[in-house]
PDB file of N, CA and C in Angstrom:
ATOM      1  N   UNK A   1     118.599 113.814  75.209  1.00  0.00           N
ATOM      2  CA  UNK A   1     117.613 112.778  75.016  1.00  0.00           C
ATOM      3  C   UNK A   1     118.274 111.490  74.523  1.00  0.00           C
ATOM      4  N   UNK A   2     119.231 111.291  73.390  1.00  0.00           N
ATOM      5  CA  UNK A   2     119.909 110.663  73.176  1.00  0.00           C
ATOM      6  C   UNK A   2     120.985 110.078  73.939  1.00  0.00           C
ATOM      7  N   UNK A   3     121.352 110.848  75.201  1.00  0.00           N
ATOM      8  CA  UNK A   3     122.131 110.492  75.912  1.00  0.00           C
ATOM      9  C   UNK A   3     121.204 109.261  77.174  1.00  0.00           C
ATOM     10  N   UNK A   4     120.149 109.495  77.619  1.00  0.00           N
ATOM     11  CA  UNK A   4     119.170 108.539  78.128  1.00  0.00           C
ATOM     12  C   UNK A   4     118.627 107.465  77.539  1.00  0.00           C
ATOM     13  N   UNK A   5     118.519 107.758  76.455  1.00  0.00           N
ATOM     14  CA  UNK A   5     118.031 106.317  75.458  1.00  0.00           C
ATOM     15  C   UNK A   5     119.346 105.120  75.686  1.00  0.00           C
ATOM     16  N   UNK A   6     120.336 106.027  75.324  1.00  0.00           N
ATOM     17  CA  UNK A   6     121.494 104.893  75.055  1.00  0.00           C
ATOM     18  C   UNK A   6     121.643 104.475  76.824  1.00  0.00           C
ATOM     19  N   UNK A   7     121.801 105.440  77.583  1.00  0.00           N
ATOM     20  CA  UNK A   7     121.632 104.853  79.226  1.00  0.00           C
ATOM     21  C   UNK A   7     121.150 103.676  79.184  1.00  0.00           C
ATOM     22  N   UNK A   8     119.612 104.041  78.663  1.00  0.00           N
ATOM     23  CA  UNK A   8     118.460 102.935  79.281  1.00  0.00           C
ATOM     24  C   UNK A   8     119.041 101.646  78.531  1.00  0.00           C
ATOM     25  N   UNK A   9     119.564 101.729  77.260  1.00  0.00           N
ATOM     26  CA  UNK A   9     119.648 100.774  76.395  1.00  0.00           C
ATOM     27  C   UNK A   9     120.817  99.694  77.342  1.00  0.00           C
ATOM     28  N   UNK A  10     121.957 100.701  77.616  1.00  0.00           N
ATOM     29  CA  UNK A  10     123.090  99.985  77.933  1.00  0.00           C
ATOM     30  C   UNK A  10     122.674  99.125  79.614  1.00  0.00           C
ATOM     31  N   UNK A  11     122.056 100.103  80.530  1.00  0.00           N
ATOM     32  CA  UNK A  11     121.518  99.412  81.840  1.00  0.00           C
ATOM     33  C   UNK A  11     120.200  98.313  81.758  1.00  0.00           C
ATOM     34  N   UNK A  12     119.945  98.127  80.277  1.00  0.00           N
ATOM     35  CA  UNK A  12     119.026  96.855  80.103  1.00  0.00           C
ATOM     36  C   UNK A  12     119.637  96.003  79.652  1.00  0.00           C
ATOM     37  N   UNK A  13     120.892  95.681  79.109  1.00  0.00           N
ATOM     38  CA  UNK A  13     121.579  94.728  79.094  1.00  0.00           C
ATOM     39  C   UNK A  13     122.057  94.532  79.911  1.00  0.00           C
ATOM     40  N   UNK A  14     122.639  95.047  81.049  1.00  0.00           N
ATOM     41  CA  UNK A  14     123.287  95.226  82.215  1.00  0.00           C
ATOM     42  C   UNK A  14     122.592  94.370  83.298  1.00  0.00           C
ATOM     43  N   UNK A  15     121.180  94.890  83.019  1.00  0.00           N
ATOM     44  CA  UNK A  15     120.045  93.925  83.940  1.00  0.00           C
ATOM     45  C   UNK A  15     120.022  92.508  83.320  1.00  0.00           C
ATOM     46  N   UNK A  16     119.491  92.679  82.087  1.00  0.00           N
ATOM     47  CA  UNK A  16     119.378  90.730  81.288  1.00  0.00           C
ATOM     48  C   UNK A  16     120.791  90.221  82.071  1.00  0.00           C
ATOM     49  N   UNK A  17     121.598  90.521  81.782  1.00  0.00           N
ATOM     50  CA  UNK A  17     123.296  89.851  81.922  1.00  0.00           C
ATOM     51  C   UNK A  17     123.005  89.121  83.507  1.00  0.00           C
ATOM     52  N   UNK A  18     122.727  90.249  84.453  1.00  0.00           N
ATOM     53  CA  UNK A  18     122.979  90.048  86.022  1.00  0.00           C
ATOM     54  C   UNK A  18     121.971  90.072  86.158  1.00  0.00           C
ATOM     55  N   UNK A  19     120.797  89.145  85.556  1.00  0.00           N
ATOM     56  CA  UNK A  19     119.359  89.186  86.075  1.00  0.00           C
ATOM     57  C   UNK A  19     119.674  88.102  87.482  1.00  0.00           C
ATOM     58  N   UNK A  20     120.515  87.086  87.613  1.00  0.00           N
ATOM     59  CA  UNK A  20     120.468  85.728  88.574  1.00  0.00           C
ATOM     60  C   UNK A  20     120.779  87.074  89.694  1.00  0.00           C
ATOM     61  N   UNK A  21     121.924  87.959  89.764  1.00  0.00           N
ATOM     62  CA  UNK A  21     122.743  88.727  90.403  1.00  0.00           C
ATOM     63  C   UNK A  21     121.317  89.751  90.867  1.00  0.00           C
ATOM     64  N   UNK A  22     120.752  90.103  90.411  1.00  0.00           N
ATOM     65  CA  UNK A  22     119.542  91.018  90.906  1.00  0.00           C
ATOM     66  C   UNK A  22     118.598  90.361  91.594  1.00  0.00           C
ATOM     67  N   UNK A  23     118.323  89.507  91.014  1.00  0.00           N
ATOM     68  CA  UNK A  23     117.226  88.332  92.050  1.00  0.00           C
ATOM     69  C   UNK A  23     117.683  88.166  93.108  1.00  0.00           C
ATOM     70  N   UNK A  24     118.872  87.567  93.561  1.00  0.00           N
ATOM     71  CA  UNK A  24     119.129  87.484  94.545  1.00  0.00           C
ATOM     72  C   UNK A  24     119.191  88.394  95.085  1.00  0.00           C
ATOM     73  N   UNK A  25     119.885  89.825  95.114  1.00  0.00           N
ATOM     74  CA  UNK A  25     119.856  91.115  95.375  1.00  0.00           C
ATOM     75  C   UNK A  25     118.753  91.301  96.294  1.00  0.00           C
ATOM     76  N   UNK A  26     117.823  91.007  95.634  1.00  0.00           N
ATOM     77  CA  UNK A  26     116.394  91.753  96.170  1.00  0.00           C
ATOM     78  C   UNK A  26     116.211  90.667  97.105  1.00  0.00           C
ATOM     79  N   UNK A  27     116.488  89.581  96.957  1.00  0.00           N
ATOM     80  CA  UNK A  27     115.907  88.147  97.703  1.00  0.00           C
ATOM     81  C   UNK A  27     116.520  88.610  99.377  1.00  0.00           C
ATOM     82  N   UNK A  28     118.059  89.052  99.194  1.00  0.00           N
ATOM     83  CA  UNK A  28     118.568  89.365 100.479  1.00  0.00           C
ATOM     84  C   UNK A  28     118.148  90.644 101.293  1.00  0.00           C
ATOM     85  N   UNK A  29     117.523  91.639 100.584  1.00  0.00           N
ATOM     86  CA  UNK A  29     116.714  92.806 101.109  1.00  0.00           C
ATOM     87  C   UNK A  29     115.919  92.137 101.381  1.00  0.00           C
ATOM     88  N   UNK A  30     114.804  91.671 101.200  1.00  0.00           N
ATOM     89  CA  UNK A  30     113.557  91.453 101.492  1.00  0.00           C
ATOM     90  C   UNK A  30     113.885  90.226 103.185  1.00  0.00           C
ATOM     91  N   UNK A  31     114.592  89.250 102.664  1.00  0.00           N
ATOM     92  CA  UNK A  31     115.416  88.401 104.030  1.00  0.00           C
ATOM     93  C   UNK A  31     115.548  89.426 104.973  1.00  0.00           C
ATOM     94  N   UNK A  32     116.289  90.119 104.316  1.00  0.00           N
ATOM     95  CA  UNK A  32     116.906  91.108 105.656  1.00  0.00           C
ATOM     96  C   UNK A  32     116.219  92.062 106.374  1.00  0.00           C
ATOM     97  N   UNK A  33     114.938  92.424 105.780  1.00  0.00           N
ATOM     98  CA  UNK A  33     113.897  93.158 106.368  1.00  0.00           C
ATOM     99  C   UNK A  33     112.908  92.456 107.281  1.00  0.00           C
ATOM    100  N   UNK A  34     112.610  91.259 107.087  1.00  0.00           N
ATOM    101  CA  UNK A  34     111.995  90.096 107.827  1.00  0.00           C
ATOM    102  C   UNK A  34     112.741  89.908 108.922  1.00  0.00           C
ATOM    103  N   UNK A  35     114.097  89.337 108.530  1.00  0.00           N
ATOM    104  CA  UNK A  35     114.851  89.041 110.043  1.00  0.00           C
ATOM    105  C   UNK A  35     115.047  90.569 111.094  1.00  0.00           C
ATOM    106  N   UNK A  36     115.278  91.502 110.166  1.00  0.00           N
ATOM    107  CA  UNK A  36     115.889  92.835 111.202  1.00  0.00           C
ATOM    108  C   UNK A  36     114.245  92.829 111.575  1.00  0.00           C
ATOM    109  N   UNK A  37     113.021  93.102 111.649  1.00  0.00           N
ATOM    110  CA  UNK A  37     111.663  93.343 111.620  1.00  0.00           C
ATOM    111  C   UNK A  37     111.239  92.397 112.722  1.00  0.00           C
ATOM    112  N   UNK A  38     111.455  91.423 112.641  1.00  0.00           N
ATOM    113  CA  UNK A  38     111.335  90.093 113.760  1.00  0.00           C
ATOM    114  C   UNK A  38     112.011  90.337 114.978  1.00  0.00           C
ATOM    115  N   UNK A  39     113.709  90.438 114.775  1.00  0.00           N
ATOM    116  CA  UNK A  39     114.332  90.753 115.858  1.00  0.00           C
ATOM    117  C   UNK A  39     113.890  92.252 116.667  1.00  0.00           C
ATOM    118  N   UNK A  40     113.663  93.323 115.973  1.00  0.00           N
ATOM    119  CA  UNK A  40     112.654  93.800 116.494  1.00  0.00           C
ATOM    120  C   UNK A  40     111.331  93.855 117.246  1.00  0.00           C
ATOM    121  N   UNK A  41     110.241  92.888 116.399  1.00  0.00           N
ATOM    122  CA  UNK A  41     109.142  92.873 116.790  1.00  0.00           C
ATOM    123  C   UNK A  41     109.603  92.052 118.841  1.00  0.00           C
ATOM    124  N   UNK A  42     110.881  90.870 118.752  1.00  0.00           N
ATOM    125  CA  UNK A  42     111.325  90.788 120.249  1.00  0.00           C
ATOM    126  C   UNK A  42     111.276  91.660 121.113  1.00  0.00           C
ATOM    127  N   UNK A  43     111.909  93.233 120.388  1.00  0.00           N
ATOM    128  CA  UNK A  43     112.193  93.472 121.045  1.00  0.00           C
ATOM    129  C   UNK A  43     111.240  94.702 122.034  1.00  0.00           C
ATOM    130  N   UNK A  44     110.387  95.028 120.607  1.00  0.00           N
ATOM    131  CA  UNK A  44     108.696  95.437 120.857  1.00  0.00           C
ATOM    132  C   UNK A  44     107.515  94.678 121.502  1.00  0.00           C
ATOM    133  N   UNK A  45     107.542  93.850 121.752  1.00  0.00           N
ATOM    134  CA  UNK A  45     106.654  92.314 121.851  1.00  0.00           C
ATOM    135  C   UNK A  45     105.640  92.679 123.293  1.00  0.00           C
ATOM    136  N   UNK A  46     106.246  93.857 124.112  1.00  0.00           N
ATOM    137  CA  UNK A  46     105.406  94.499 125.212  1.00  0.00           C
ATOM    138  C   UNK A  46     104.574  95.535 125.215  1.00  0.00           C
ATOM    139  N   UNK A  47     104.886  96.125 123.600  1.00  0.00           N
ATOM    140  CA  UNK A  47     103.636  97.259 123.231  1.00  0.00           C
ATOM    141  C   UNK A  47     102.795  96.800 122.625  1.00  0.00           C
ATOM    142  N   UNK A  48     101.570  97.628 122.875  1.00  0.00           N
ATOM    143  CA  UNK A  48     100.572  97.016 121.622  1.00  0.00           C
ATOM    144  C   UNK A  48     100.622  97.417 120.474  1.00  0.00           C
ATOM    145  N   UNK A  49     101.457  97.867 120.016  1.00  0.00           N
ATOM    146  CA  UNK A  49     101.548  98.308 118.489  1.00  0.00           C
ATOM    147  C   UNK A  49     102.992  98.453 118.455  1.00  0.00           C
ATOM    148  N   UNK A  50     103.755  97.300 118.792  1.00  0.00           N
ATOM    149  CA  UNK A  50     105.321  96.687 118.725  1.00  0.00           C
ATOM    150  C   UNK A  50     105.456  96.214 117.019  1.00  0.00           C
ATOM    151  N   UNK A  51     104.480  95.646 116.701  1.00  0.00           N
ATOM    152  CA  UNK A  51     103.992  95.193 115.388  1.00  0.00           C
ATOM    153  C   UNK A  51     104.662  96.396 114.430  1.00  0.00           C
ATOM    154  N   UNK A  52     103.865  97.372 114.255  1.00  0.00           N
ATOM    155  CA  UNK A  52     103.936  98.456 113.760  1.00  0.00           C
ATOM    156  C   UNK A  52     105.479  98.758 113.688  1.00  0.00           C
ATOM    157  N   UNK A  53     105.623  99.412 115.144  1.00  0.00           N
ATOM    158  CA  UNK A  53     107.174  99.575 115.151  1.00  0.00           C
ATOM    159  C   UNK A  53     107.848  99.017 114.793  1.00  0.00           C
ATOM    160  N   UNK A  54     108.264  97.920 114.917  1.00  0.00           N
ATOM    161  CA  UNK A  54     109.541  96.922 114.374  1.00  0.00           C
ATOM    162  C   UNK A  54     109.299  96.819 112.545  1.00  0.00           C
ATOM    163  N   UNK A  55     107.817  96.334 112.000  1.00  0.00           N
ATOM    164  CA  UNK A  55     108.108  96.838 110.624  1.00  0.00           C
ATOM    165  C   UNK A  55     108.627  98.453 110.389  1.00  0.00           C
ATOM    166  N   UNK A  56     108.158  99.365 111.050  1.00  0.00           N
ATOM    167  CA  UNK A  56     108.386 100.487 110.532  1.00  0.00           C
ATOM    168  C   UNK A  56     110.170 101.000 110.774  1.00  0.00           C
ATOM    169  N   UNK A  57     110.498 100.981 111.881  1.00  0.00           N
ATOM    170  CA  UNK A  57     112.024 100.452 111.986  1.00  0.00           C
ATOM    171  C   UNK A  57     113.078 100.127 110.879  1.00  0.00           C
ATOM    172  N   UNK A  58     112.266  98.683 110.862  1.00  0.00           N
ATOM    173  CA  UNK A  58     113.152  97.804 109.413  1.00  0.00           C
ATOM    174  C   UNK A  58     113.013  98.520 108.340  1.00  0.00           C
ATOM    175  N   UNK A  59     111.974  98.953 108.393  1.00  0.00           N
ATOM    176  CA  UNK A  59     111.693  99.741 106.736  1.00  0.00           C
ATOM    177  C   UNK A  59     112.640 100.884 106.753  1.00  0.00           C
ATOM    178  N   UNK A  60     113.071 101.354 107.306  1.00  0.00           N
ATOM    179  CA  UNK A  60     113.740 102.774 107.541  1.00  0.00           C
ATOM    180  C   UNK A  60     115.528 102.510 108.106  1.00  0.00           C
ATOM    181  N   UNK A  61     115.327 101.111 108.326  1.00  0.00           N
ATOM    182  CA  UNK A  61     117.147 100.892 108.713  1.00  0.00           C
ATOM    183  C   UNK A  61     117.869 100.351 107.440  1.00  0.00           C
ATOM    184  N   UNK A  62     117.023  99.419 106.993  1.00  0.00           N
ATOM    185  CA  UNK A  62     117.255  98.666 105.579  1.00  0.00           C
ATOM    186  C   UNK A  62     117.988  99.449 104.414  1.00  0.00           C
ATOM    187  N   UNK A  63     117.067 100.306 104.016  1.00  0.00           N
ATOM    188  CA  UNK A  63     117.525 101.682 102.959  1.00  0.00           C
ATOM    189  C   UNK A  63     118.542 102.121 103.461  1.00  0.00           C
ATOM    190  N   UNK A  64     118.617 102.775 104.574  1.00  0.00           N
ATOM    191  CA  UNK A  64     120.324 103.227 104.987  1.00  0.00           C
ATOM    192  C   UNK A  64     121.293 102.667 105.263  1.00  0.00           C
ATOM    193  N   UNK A  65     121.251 101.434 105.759  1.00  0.00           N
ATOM    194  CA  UNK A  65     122.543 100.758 105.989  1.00  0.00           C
ATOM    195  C   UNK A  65     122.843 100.191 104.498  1.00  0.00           C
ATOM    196  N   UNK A  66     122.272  99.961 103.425  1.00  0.00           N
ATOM    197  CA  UNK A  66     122.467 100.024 102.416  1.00  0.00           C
ATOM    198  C   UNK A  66     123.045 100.976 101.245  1.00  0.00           C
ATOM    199  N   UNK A  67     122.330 102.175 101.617  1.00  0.00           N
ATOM    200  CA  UNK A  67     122.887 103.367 100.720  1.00  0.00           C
ATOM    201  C   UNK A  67     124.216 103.789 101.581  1.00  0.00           C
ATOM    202  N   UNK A  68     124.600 103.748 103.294  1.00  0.00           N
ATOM    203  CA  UNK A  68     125.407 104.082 103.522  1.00  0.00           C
ATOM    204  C   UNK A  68     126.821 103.379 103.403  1.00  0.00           C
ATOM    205  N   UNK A  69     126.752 102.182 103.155  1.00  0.00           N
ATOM    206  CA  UNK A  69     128.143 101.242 102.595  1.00  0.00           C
ATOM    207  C   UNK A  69     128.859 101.991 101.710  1.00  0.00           C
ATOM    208  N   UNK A  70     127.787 102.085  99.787  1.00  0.00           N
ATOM    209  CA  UNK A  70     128.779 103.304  99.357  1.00  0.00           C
ATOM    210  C   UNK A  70     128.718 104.599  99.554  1.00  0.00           C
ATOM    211  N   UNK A  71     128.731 105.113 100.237  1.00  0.00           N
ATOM    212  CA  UNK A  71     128.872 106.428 100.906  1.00  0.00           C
ATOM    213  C   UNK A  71     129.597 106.674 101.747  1.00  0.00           C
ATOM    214  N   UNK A  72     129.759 105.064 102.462  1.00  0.00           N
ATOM    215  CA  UNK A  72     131.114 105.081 103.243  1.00  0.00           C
ATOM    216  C   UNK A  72     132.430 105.039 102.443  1.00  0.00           C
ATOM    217  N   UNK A  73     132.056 104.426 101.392  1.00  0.00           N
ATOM    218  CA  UNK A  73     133.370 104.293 100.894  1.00  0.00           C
ATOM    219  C   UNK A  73     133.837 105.208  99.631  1.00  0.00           C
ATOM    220  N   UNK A  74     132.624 105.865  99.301  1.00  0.00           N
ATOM    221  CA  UNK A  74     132.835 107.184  98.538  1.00  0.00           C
ATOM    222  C   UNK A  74     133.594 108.438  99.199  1.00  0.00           C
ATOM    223  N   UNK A  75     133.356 108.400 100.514  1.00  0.00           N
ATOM    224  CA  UNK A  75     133.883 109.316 101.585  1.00  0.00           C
ATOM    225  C   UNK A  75     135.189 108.852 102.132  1.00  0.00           C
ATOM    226  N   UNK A  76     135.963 107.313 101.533  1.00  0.00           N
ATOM    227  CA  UNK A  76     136.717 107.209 102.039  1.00  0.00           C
ATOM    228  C   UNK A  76     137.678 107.677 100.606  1.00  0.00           C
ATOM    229  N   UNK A  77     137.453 107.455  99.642  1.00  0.00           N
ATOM    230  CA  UNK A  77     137.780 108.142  98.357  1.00  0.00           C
ATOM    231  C   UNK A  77     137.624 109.345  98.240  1.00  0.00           C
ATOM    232  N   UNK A  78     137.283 109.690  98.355  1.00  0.00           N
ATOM    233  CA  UNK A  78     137.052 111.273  98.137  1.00  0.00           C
ATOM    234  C   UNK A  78     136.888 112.164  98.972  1.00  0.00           C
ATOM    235  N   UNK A  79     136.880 111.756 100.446  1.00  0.00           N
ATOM    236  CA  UNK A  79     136.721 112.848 101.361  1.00  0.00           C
ATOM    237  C   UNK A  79     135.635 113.593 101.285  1.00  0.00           C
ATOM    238  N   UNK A  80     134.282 113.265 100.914  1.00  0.00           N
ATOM    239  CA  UNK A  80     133.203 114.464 100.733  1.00  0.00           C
ATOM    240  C   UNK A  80     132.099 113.417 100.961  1.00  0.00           C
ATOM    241  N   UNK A  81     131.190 114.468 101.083  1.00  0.00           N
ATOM    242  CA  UNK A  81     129.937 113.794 101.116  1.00  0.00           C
ATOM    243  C   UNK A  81     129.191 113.070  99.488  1.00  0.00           C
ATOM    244  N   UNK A  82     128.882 111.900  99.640  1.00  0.00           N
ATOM    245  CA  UNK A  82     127.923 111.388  98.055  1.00  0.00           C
ATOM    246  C   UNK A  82     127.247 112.146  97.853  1.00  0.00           C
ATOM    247  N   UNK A  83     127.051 112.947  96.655  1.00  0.00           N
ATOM    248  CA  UNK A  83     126.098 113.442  96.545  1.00  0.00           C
ATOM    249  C   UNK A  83     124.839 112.456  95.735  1.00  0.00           C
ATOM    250  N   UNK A  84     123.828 112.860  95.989  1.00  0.00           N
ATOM    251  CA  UNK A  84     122.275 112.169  96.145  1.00  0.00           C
ATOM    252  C   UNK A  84     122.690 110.888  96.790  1.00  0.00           C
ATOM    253  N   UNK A  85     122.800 111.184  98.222  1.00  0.00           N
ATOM    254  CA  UNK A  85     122.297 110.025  99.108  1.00  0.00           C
ATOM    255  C   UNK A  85     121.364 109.914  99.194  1.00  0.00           C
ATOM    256  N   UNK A  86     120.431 110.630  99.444  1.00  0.00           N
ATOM    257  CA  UNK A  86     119.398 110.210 100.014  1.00  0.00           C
ATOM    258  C   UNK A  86     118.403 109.949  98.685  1.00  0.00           C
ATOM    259  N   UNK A  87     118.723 110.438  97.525  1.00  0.00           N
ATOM    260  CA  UNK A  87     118.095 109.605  96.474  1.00  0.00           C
ATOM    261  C   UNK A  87     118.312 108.164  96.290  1.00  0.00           C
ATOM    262  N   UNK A  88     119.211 107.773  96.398  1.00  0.00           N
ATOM    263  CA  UNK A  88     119.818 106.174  96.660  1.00  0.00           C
ATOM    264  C   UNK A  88     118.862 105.564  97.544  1.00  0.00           C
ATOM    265  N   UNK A  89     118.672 106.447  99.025  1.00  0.00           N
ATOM    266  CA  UNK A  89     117.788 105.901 100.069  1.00  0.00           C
ATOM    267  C   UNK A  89     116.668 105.728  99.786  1.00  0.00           C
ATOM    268  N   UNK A  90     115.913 106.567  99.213  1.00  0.00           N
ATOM    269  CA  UNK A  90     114.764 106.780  98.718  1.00  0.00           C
ATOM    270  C   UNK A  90     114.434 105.537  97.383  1.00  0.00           C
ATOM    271  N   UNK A  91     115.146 105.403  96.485  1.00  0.00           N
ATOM    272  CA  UNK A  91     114.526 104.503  95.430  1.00  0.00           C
ATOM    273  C   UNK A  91     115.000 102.954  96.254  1.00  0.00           C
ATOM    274  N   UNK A  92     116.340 102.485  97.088  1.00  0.00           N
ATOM    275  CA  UNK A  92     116.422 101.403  98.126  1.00  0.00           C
ATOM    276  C   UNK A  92     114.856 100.680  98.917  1.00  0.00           C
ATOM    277  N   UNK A  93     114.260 102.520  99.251  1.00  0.00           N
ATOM    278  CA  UNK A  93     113.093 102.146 100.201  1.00  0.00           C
ATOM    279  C   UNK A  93     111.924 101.375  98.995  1.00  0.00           C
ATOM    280  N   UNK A  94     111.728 102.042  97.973  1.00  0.00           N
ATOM    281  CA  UNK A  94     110.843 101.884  97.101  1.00  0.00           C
ATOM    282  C   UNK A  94     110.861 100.473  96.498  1.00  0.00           C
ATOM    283  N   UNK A  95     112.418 100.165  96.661  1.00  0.00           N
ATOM    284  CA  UNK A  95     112.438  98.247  95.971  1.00  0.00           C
ATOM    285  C   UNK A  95     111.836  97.840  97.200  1.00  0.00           C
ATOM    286  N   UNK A  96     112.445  98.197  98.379  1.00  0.00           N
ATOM    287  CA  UNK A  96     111.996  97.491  99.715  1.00  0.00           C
ATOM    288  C   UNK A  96     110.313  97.168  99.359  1.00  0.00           C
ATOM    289  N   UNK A  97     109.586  98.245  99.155  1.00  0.00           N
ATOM    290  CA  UNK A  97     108.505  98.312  99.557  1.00  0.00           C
ATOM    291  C   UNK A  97     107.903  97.557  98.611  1.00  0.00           C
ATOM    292  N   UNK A  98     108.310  97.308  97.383  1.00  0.00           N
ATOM    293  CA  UNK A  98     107.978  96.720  96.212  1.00  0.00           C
ATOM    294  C   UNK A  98     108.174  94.803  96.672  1.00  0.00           C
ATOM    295  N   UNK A  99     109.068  94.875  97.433  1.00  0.00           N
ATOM    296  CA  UNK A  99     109.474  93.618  97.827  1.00  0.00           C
ATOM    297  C   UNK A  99     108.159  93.280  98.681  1.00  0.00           C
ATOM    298  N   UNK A 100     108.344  93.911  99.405  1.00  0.00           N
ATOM    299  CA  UNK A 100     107.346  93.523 100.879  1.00  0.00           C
ATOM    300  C   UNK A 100     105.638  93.222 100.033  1.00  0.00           C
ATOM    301  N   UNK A 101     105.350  94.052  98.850  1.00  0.00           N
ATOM    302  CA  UNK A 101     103.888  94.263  98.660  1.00  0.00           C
ATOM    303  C   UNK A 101     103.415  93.030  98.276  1.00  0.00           C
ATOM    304  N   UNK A 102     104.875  92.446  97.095  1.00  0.00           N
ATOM    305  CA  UNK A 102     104.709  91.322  96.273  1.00  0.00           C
ATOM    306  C   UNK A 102     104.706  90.177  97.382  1.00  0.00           C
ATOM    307  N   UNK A 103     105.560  89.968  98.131  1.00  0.00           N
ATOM    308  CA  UNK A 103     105.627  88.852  98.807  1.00  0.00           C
ATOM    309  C   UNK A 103     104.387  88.182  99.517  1.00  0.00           C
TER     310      UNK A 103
END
């Protein structure tokens, strides 16, 4: 229990410090889900529910090409698979989605 308190304590300074560094963070996910989502919706633009697809797409490429950078390079260190990728993917999707609701 004590070992999480001090976590939380130390990754909330961590956040205040690199709050400019997180803003932007999120600023370029959310960019990058719009543009990949758009270039999509081009490329959907003949279905009637191209709409759909191309957000749903982006929503689902975004999180992984993200969680998979370090995973690429955890695997280039270590030869193994990351373990909890797909937890990475999963809370990635959840800022995503947090991004998209607010905007």
């Amino acid at each position: 229990m004590l070992k999480h308190i001090l976590l939380l304590i130390v990754l909330s300074i961590v956040v205040i410090i690199g709050l400019h560094q997180l803003a932007l963070f999120l600023h370029w996910i959310g960019y990058g889900h719009a543009w990949l989502a758009g270039k999509f919706n081009l490329l959907f633009s003949g279905v009637s529910f191209g709409y759909l697809i191309s957000r749903v797409l982006a929503l689902i490429i975004i999180p992984l090409i993200i969680a998979l950078i370090p995973a690429f390079i955890y695997w280039i260190v270590k030869r193994s698979e990351m373990p909890h990728l797909f937890l990475v993917v999963w809370i990635i999707w959840i800022m995503l989605i947090t991004i998209i609701a607010l905007h």
